[in-house]
PDB file of N, CA and C in Angstrom:
ATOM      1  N   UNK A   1       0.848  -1.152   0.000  1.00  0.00           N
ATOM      2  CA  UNK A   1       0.000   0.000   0.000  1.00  0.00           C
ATOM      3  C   UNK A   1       0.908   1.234   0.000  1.00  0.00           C
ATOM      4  N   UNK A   2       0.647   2.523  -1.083  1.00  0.00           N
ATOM      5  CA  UNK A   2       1.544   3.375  -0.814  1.00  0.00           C
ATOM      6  C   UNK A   2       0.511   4.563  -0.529  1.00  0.00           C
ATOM      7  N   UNK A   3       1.320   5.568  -0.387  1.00  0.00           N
ATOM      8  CA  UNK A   3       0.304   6.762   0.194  1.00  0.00           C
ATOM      9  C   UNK A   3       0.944   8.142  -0.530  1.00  0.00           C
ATOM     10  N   UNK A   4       0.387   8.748  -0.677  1.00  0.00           N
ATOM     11  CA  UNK A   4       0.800  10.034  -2.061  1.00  0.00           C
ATOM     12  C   UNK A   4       1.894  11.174  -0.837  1.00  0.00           C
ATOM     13  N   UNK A   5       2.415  11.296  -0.935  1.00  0.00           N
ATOM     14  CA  UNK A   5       3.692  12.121   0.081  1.00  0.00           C
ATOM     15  C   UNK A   5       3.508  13.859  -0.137  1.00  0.00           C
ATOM     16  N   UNK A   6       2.254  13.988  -1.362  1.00  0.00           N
ATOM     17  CA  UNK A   6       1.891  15.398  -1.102  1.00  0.00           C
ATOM     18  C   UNK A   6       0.603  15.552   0.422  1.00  0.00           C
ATOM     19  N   UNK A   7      -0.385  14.757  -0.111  1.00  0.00           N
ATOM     20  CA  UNK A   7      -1.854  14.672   0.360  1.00  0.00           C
ATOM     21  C   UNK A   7      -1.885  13.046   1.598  1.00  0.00           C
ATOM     22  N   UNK A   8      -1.221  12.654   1.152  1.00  0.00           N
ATOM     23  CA  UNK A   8      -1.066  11.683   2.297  1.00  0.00           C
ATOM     24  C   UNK A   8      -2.380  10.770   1.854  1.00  0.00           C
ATOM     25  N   UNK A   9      -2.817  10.821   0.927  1.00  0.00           N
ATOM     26  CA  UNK A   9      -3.964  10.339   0.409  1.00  0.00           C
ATOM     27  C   UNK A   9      -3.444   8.671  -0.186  1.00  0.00           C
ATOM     28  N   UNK A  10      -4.165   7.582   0.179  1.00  0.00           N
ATOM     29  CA  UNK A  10      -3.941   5.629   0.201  1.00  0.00           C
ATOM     30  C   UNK A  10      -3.811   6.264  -1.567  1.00  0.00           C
ATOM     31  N   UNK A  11      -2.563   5.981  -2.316  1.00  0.00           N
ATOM     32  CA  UNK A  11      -2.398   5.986  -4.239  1.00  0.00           C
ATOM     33  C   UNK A  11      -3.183   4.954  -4.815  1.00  0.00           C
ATOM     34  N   UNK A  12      -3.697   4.958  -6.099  1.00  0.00           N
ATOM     35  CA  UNK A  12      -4.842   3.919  -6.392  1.00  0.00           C
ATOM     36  C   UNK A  12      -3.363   3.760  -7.810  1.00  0.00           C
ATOM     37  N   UNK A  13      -3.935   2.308  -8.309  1.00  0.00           N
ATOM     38  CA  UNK A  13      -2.859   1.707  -9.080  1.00  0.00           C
ATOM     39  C   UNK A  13      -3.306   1.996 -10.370  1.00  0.00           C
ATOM     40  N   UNK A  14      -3.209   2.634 -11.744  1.00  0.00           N
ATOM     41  CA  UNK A  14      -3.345   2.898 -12.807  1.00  0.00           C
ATOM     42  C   UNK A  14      -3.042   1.191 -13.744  1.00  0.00           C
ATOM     43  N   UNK A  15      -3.309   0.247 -14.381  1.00  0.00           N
ATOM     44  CA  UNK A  15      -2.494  -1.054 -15.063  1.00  0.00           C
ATOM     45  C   UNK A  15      -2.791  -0.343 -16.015  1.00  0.00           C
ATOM     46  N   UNK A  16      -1.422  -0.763 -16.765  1.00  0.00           N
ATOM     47  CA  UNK A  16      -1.457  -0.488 -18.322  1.00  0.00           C
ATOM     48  C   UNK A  16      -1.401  -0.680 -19.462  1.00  0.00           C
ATOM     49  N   UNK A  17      -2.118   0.455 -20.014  1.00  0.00           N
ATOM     50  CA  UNK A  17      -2.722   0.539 -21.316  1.00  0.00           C
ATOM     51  C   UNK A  17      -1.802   0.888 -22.454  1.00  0.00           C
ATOM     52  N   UNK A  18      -1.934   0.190 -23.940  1.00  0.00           N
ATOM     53  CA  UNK A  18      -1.236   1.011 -24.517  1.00  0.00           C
ATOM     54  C   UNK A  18       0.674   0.714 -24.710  1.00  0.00           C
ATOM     55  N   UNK A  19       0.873   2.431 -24.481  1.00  0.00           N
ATOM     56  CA  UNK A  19       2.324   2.367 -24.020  1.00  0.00           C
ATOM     57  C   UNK A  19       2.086   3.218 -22.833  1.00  0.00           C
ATOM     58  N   UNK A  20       1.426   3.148 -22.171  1.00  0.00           N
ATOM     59  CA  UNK A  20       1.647   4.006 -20.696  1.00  0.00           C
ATOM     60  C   UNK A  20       1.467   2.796 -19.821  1.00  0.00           C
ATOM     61  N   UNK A  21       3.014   2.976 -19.097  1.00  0.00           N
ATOM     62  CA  UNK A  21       3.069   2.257 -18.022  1.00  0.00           C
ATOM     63  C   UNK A  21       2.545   1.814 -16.783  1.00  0.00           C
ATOM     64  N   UNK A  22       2.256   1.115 -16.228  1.00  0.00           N
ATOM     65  CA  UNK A  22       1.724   1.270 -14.868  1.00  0.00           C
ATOM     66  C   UNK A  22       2.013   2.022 -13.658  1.00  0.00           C
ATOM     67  N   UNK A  23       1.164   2.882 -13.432  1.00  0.00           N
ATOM     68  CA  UNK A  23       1.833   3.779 -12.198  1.00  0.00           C
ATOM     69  C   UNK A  23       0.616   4.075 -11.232  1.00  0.00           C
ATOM     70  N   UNK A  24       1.373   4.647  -9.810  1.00  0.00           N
ATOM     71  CA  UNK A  24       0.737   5.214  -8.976  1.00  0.00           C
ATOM     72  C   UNK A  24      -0.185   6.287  -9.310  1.00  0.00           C
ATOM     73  N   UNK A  25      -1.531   6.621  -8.749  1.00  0.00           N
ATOM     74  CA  UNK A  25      -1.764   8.156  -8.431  1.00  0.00           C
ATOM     75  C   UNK A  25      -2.344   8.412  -7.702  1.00  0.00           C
ATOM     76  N   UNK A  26      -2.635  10.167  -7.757  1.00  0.00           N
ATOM     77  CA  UNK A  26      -3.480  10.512  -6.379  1.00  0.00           C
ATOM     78  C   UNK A  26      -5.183  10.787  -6.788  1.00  0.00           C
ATOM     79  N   UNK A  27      -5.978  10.310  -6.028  1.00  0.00           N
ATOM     80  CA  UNK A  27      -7.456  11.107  -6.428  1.00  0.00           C
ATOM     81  C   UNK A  27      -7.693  12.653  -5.818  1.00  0.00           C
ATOM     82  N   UNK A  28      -6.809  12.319  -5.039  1.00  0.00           N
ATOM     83  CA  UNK A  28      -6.878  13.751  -4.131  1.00  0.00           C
ATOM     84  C   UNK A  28      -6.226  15.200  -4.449  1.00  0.00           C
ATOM     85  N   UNK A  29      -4.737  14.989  -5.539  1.00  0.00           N
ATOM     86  CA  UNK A  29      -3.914  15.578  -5.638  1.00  0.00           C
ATOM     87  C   UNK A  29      -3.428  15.318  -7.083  1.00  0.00           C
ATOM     88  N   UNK A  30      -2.935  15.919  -7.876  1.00  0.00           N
ATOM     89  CA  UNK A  30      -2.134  15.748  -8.860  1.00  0.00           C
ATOM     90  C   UNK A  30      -0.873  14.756  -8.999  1.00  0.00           C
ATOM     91  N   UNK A  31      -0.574  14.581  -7.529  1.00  0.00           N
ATOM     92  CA  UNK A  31       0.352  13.500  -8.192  1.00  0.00           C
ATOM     93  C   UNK A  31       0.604  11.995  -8.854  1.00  0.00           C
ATOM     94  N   UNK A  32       1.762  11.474  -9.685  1.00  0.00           N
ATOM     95  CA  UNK A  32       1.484  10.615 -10.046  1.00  0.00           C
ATOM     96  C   UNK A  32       3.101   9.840 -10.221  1.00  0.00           C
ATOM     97  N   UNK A  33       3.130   8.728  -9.604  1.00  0.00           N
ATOM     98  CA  UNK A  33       4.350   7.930  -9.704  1.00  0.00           C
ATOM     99  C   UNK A  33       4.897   6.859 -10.108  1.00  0.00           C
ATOM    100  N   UNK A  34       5.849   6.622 -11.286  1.00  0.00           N
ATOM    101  CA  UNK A  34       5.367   5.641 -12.127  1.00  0.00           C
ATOM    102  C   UNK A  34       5.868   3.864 -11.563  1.00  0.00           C
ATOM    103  N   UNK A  35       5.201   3.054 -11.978  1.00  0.00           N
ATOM    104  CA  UNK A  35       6.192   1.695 -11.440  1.00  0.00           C
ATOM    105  C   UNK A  35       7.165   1.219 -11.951  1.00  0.00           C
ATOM    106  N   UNK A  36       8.374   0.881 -11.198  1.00  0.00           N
ATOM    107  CA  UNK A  36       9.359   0.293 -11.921  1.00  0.00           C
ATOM    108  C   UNK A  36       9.343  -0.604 -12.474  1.00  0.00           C
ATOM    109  N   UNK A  37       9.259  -0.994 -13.923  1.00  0.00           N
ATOM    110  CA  UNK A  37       9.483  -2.356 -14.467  1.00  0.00           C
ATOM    111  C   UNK A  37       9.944  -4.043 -13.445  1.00  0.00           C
ATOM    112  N   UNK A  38       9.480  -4.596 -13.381  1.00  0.00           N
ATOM    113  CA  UNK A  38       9.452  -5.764 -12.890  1.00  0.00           C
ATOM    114  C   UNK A  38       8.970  -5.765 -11.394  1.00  0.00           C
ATOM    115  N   UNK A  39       8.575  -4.678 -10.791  1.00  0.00           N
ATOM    116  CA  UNK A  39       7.962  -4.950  -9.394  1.00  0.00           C
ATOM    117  C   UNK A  39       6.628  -5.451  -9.498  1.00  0.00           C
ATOM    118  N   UNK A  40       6.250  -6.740  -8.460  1.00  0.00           N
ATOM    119  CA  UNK A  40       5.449  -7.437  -8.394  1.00  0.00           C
ATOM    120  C   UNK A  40       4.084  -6.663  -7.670  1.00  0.00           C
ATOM    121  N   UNK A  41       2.700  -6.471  -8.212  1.00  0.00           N
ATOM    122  CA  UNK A  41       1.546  -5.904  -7.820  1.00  0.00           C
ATOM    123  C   UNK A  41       0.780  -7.223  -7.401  1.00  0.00           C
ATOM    124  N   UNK A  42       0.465  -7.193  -6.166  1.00  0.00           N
ATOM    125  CA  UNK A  42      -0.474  -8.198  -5.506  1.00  0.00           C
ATOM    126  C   UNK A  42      -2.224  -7.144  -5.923  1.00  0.00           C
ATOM    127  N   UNK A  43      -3.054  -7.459  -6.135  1.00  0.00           N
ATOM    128  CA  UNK A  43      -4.550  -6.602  -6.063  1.00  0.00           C
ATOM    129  C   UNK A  43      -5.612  -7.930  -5.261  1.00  0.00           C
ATOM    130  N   UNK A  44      -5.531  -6.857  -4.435  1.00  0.00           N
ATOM    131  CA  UNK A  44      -7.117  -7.723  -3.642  1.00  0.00           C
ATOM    132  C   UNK A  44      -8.329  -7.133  -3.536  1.00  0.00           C
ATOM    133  N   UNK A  45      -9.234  -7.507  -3.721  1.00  0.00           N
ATOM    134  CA  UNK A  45     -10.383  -7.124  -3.940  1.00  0.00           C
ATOM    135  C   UNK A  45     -11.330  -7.821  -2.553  1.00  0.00           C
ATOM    136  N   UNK A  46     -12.240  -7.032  -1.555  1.00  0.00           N
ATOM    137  CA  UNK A  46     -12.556  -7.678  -0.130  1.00  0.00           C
ATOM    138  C   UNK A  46     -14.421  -7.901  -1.375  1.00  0.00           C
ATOM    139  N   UNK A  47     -14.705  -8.773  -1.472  1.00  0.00           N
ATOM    140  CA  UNK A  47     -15.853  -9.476  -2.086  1.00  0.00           C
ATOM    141  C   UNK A  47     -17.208  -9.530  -0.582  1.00  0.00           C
ATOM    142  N   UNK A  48     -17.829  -8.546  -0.920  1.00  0.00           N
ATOM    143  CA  UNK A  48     -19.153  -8.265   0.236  1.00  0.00           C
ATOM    144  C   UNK A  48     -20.491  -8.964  -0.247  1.00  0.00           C
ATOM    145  N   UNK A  49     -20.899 -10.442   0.322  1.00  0.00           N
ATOM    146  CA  UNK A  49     -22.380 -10.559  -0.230  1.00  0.00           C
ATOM    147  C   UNK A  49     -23.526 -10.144   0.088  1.00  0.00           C
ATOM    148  N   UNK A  50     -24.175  -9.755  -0.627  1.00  0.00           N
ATOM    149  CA  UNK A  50     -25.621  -8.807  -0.926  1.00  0.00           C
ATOM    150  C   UNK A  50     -26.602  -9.890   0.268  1.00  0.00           C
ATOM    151  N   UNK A  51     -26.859  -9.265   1.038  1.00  0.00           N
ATOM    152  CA  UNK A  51     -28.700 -10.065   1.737  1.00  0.00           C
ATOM    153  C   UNK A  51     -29.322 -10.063   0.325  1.00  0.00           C
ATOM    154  N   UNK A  52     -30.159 -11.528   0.407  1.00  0.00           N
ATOM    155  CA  UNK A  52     -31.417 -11.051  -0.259  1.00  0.00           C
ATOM    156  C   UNK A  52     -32.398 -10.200   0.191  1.00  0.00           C
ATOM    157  N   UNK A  53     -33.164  -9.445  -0.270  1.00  0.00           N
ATOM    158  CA  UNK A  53     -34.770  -8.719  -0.734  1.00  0.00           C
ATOM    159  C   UNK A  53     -35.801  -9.567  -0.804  1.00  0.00           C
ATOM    160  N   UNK A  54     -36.877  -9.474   0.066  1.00  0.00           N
ATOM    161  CA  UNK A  54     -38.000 -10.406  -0.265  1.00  0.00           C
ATOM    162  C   UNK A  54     -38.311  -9.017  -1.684  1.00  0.00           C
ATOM    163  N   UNK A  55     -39.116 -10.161  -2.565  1.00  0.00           N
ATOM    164  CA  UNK A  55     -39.865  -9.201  -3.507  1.00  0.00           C
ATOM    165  C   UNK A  55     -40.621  -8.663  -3.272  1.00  0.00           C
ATOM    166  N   UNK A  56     -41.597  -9.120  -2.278  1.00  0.00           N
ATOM    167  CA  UNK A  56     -42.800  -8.417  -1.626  1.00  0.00           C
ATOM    168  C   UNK A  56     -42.545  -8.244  -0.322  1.00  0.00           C
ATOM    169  N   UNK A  57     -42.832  -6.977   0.585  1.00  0.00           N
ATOM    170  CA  UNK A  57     -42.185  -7.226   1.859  1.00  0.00           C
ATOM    171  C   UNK A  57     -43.913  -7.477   2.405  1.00  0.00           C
ATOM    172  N   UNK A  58     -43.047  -7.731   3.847  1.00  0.00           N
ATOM    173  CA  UNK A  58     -44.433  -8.184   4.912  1.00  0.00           C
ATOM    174  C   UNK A  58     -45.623  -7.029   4.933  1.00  0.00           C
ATOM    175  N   UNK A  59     -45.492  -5.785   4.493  1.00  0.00           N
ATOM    176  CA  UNK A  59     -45.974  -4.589   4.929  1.00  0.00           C
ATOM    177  C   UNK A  59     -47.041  -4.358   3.546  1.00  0.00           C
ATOM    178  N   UNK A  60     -47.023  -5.270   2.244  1.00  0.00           N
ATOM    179  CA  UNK A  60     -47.093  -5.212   1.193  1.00  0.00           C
ATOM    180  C   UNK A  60     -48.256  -6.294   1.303  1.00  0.00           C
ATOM    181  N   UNK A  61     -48.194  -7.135   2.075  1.00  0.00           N
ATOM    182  CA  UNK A  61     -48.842  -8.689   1.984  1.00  0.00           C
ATOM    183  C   UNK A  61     -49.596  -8.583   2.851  1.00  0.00           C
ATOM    184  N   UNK A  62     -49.807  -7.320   3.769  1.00  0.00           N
ATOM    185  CA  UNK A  62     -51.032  -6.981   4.489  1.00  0.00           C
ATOM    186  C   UNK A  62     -51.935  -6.699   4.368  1.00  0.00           C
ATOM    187  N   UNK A  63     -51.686  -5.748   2.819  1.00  0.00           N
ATOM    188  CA  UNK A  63     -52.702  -4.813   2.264  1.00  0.00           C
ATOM    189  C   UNK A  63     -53.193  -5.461   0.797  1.00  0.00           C
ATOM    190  N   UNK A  64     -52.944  -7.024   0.725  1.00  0.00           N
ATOM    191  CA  UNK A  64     -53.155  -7.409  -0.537  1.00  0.00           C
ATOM    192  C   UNK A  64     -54.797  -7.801  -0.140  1.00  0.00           C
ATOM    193  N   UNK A  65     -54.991  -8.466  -1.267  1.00  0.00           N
ATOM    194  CA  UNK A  65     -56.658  -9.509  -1.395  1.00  0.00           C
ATOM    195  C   UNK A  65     -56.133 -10.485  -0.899  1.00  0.00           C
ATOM    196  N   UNK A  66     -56.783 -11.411  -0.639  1.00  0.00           N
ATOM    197  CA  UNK A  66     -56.811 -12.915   0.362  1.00  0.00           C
ATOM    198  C   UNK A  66     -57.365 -14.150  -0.820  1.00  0.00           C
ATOM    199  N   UNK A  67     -57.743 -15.040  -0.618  1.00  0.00           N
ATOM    200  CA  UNK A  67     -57.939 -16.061  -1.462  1.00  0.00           C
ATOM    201  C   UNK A  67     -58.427 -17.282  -0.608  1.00  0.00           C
ATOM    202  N   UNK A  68     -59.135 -18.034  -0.983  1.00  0.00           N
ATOM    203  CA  UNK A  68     -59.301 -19.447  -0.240  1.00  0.00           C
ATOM    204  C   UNK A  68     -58.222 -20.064  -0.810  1.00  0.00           C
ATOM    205  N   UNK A  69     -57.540 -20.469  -0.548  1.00  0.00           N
ATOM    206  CA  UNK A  69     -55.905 -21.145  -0.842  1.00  0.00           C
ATOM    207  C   UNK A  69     -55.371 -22.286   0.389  1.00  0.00           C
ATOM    208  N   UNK A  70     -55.073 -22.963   0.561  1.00  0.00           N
ATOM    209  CA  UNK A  70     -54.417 -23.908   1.608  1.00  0.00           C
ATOM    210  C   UNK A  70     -52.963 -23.365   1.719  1.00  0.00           C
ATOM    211  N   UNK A  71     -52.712 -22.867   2.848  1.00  0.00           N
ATOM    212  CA  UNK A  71     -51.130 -23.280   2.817  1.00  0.00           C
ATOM    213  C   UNK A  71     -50.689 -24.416   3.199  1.00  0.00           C
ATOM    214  N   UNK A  72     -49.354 -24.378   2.443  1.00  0.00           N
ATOM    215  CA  UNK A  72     -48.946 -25.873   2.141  1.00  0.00           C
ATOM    216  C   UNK A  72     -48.326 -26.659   3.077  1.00  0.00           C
ATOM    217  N   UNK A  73     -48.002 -25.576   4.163  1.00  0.00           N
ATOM    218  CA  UNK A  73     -47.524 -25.617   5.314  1.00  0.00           C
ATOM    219  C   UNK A  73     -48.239 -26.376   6.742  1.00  0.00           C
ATOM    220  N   UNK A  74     -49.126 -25.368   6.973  1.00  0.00           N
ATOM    221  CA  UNK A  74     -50.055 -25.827   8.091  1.00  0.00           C
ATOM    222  C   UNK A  74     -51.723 -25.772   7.822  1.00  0.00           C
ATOM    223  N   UNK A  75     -52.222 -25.918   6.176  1.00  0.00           N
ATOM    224  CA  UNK A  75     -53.281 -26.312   5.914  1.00  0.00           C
ATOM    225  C   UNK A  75     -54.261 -25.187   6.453  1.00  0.00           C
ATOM    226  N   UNK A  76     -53.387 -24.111   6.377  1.00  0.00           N
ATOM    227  CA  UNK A  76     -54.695 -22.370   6.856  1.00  0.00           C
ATOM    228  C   UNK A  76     -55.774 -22.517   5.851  1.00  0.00           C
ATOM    229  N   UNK A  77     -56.535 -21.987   5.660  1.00  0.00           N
ATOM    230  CA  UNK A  77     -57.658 -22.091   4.498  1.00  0.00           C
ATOM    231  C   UNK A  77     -57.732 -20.665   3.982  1.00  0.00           C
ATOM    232  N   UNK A  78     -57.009 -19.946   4.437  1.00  0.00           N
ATOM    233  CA  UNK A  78     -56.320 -18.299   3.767  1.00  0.00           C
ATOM    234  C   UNK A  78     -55.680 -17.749   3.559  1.00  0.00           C
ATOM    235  N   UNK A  79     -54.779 -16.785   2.625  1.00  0.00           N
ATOM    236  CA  UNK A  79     -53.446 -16.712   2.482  1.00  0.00           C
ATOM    237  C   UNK A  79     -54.044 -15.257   1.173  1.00  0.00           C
ATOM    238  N   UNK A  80     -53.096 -14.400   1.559  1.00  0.00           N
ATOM    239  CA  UNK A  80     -52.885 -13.085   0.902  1.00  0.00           C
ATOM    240  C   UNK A  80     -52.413 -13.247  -0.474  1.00  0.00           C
ATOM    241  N   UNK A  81     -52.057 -12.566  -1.239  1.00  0.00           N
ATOM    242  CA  UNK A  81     -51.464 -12.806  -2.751  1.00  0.00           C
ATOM    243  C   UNK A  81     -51.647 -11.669  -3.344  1.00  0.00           C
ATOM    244  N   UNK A  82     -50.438 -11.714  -4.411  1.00  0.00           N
ATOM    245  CA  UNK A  82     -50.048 -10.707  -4.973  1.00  0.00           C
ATOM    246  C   UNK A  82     -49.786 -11.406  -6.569  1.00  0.00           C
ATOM    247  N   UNK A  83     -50.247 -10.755  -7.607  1.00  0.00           N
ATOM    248  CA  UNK A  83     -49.768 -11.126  -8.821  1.00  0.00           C
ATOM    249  C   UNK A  83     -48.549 -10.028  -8.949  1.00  0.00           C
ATOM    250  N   UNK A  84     -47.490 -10.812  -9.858  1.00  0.00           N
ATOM    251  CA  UNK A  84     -46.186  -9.434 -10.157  1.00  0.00           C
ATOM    252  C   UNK A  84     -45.880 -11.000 -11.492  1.00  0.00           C
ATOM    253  N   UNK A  85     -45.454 -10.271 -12.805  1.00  0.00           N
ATOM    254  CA  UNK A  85     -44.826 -10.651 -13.564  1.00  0.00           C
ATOM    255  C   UNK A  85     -43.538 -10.355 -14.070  1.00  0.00           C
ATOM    256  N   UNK A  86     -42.638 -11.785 -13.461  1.00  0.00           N
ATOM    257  CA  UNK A  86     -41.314 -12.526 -13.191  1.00  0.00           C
ATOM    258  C   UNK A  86     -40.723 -12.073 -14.079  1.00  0.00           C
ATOM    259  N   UNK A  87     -41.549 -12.520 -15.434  1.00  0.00           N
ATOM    260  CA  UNK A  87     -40.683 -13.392 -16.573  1.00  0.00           C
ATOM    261  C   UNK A  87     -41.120 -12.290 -17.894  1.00  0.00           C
ATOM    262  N   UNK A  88     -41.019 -12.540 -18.962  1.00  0.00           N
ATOM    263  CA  UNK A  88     -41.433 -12.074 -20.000  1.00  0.00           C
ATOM    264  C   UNK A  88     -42.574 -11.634 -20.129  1.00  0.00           C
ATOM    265  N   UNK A  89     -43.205 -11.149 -20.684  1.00  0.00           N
ATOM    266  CA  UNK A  89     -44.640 -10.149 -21.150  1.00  0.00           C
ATOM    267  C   UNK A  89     -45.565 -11.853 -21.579  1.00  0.00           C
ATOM    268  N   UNK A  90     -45.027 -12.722 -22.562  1.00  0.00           N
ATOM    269  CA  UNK A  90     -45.892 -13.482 -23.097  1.00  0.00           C
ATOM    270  C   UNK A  90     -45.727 -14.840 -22.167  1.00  0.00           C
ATOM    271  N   UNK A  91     -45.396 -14.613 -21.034  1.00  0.00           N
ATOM    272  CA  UNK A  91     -45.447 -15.699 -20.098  1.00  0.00           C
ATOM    273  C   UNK A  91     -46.393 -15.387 -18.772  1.00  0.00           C
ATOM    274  N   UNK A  92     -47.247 -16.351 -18.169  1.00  0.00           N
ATOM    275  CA  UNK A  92     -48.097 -15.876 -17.216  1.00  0.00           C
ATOM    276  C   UNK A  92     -47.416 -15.516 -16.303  1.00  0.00           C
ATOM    277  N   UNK A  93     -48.355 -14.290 -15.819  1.00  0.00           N
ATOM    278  CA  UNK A  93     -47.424 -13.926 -14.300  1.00  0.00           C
ATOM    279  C   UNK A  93     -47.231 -14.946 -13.115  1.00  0.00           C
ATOM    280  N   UNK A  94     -46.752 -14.607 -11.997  1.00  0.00           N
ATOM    281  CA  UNK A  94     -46.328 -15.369 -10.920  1.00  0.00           C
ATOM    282  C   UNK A  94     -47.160 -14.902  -9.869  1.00  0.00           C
ATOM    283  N   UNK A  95     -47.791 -15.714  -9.352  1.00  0.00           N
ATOM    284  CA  UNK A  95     -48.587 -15.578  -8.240  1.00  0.00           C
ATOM    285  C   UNK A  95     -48.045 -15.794  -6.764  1.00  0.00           C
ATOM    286  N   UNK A  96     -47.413 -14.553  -6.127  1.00  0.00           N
ATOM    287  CA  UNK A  96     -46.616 -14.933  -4.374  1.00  0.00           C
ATOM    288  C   UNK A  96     -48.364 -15.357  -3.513  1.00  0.00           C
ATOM    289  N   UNK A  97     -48.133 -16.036  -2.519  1.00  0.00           N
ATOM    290  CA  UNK A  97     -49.083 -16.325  -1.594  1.00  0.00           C
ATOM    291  C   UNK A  97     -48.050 -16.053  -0.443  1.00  0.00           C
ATOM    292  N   UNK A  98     -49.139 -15.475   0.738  1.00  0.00           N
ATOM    293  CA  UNK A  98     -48.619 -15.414   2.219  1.00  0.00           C
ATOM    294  C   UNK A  98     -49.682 -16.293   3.180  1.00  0.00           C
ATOM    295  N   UNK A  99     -49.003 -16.982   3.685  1.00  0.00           N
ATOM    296  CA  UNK A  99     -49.983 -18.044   4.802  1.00  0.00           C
ATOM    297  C   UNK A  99     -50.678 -16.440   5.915  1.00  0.00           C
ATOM    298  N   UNK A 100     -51.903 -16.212   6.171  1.00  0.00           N
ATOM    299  CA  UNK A 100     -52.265 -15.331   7.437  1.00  0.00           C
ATOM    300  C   UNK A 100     -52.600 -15.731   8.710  1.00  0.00           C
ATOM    301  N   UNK A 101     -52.480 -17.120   8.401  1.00  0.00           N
ATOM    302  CA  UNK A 101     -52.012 -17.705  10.230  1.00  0.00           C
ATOM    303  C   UNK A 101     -51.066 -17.341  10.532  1.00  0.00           C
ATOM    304  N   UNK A 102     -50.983 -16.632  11.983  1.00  0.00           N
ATOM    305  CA  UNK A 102     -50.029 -15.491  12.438  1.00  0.00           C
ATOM    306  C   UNK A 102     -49.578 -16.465  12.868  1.00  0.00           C
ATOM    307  N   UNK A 103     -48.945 -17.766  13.382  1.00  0.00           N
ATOM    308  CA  UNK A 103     -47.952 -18.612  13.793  1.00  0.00           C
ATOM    309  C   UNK A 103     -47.665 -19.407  12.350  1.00  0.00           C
ATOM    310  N   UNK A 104     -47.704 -19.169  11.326  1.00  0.00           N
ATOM    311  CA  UNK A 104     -47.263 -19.947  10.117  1.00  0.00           C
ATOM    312  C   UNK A 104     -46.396 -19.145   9.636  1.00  0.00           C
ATOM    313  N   UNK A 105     -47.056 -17.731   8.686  1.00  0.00           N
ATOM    314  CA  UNK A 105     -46.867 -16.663   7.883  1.00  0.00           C
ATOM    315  C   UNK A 105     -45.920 -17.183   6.822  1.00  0.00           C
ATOM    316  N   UNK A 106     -45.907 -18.498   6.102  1.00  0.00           N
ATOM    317  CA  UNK A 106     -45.261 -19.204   5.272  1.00  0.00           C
ATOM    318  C   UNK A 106     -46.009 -18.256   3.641  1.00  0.00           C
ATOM    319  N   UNK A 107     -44.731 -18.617   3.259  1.00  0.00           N
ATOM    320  CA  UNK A 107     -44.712 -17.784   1.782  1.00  0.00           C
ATOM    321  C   UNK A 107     -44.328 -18.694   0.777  1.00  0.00           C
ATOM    322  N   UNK A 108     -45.490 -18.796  -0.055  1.00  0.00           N
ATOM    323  CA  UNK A 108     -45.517 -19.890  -1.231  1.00  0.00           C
ATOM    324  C   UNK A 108     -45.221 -18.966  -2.723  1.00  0.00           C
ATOM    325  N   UNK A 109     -45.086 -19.466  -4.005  1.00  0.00           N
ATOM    326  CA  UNK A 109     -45.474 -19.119  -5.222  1.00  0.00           C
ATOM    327  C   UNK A 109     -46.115 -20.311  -5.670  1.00  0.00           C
ATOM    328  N   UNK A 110     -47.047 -19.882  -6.887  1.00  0.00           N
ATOM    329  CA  UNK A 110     -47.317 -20.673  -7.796  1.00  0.00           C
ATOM    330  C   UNK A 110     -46.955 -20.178  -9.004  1.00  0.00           C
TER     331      UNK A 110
END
């Protein structure tokens, strides 16, 4: 890791293009320092995974229509639903279901 000796600012690594060599620079500052031929660049990259997103949140599945539906779960005889289309225009939409037995609240598609 080097650090720019005007701005004191972490140098980001330029790889190169072309005929311009690989070098240091600053985002902060104008400067720029080039690499010496044959020094070895390690690059790490820290890889952060995303939570999923329900598609529909709980707050969404309150205010839907209901259905006589079974959940598949604990056999409720009611369950909320939402149509939203998944896939392409000429494919049927996707139907989410929410179980409204408040000790189930299992979430199906069809």
């Amino acid at each position: 890791m080097e650090f720019c000796p005007m701005c004191g600012t972490m140098l980001q690594i330029e790889l190169p293009r072309h005929d311009i060599p690989s070098r240091f620079f600053c985002h902060n500052c104008p400067y720029v320092s080039p690499i010496q031929p044959g020094v070895k660049i390690k690059i790490r990259q820290l890889l952060v995974k995303k939570g999923i997103d329900p598609i529909i949140s709980h707050d969404a599945m309150k205010n839907a229509p209901t259905a006589e539906v079974p959940c598949p779960n604990c056999r409720h005889d009611t369950a909320a639903y939402m149509e939203i289309q998944t896939r392409s225009a000429d494919e049927p939409a996707t139907i989410f279901y929410a179980c409204l037995n408040e000790k189930c609240k299992h979430r199906w598609n069809d």
